[in-house]
C-alpha atoms as a PDB file:
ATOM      1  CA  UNK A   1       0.000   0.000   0.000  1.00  0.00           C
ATOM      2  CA  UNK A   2       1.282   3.319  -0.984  1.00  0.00           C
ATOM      3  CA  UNK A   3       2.189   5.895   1.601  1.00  0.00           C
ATOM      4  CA  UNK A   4       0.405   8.517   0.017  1.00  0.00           C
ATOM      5  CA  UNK A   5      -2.749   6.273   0.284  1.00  0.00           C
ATOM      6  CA  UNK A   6      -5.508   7.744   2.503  1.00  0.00           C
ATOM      7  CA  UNK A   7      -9.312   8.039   3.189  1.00  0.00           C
ATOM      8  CA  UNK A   8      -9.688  10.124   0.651  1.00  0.00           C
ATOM      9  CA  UNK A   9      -9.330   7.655  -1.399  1.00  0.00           C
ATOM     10  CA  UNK A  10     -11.802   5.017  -0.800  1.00  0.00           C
ATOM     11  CA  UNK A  11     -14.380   7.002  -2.571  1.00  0.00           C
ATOM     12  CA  UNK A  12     -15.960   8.352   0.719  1.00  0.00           C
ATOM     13  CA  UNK A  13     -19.600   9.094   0.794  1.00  0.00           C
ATOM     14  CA  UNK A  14     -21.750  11.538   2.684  1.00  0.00           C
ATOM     15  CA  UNK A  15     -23.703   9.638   4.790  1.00  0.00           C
ATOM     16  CA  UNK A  16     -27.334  10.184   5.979  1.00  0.00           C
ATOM     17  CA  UNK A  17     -26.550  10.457   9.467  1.00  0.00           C
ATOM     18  CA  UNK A  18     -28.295   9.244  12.561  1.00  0.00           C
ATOM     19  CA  UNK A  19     -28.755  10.396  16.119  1.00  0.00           C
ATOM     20  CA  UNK A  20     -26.101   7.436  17.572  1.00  0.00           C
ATOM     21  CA  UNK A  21     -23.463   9.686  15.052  1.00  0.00           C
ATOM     22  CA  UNK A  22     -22.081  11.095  18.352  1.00  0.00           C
ATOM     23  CA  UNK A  23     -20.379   7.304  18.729  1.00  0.00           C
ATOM     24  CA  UNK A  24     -18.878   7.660  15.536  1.00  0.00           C
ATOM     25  CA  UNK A  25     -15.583   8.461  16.088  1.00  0.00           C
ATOM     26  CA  UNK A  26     -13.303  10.981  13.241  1.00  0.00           C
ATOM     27  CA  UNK A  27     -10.462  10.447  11.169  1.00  0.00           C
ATOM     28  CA  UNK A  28      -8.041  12.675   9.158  1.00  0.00           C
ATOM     29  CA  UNK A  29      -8.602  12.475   5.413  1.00  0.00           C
ATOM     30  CA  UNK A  30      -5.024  11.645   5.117  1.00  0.00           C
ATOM     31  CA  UNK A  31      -5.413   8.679   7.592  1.00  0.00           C
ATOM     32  CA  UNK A  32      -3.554   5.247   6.204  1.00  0.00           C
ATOM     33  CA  UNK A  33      -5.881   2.119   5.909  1.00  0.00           C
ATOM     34  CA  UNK A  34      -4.126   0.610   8.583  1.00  0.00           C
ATOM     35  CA  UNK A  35      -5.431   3.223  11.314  1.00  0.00           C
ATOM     36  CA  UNK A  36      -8.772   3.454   9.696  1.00  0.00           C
ATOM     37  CA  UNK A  37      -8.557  -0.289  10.724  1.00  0.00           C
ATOM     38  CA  UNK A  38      -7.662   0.550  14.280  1.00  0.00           C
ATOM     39  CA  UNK A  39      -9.955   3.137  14.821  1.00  0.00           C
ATOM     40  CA  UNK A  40     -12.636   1.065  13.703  1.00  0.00           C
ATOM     41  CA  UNK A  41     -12.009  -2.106  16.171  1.00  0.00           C
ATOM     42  CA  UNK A  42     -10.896   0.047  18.698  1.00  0.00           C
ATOM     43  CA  UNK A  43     -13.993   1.991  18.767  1.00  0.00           C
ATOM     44  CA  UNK A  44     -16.444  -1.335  17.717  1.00  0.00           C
ATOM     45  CA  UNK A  45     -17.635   0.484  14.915  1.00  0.00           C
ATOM     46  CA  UNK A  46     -18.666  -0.545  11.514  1.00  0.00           C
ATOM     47  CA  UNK A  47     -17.864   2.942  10.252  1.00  0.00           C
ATOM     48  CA  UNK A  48     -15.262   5.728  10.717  1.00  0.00           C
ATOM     49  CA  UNK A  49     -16.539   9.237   9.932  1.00  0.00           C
ATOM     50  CA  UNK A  50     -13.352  11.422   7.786  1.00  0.00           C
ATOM     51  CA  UNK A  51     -13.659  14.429   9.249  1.00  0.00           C
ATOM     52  CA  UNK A  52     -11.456  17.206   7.729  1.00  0.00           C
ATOM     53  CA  UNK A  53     -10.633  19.944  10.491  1.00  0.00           C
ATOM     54  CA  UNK A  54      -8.802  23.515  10.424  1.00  0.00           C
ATOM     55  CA  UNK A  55      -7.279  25.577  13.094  1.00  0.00           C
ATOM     56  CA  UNK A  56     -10.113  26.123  15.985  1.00  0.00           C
ATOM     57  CA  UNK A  57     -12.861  24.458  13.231  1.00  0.00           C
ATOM     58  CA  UNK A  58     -15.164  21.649  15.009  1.00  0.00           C
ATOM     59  CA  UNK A  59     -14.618  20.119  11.523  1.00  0.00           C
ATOM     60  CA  UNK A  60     -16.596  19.494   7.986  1.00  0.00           C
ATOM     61  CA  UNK A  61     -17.938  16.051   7.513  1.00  0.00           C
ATOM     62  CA  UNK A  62     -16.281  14.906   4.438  1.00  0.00           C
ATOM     63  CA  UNK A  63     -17.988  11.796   4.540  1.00  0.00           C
ATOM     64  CA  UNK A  64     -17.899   7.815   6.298  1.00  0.00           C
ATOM     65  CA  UNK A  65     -15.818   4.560   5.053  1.00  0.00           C
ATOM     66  CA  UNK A  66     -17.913   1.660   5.815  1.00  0.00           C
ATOM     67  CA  UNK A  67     -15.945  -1.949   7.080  1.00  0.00           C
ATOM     68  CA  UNK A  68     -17.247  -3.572   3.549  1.00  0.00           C
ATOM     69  CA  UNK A  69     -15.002  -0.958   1.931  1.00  0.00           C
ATOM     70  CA  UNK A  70     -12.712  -0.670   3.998  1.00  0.00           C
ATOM     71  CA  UNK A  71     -12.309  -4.797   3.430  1.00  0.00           C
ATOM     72  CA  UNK A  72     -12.609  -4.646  -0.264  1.00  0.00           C
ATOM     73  CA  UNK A  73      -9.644  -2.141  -0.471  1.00  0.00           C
ATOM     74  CA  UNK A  74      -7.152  -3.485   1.715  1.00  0.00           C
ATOM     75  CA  UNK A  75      -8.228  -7.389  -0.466  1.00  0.00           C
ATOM     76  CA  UNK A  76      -7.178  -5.571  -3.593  1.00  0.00           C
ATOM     77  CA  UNK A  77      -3.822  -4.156  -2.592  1.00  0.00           C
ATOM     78  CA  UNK A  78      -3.081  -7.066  -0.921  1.00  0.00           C
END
């Protein structure tokens, strides 16, 4: 996997999003598939919200990689 690889690049959608989003928790656009991986078991969570921030921002949704895509990506740069 490349290091340049990120979020960003799993074709992230904007998600309808529900009143549990609060449990969601964010990740960088830039973050590696690895640590979307992490964050994901770590938190229990079948998705990880990409959240792209700026100095003193709360942050703009950018959108949510699911574990099926998440799965499918790291399969076909395995």
């Amino acid at each position: 996997m490349p290091a340049t690889w990120g979020a960003r690049s799993l074709g992230v959608r904007s998600p309808a999003v529900s009143r549990r989003a609060g449990r969601i928790r964010p990740a960088a656009p830039d973050s590696t598939a690895v640590e979307l991986a992490e964050l994901r078991a770590r938190t229990r969570s079948p998705l990880v919200a990409v959240v792209e921030r700026r100095d003193g921002d709360p942050g703009r949704l950018l959108g949510v990689v699911t574990a099926t895509r998440l799965l499918e990506h790291l399969l076909q740069t395995a």
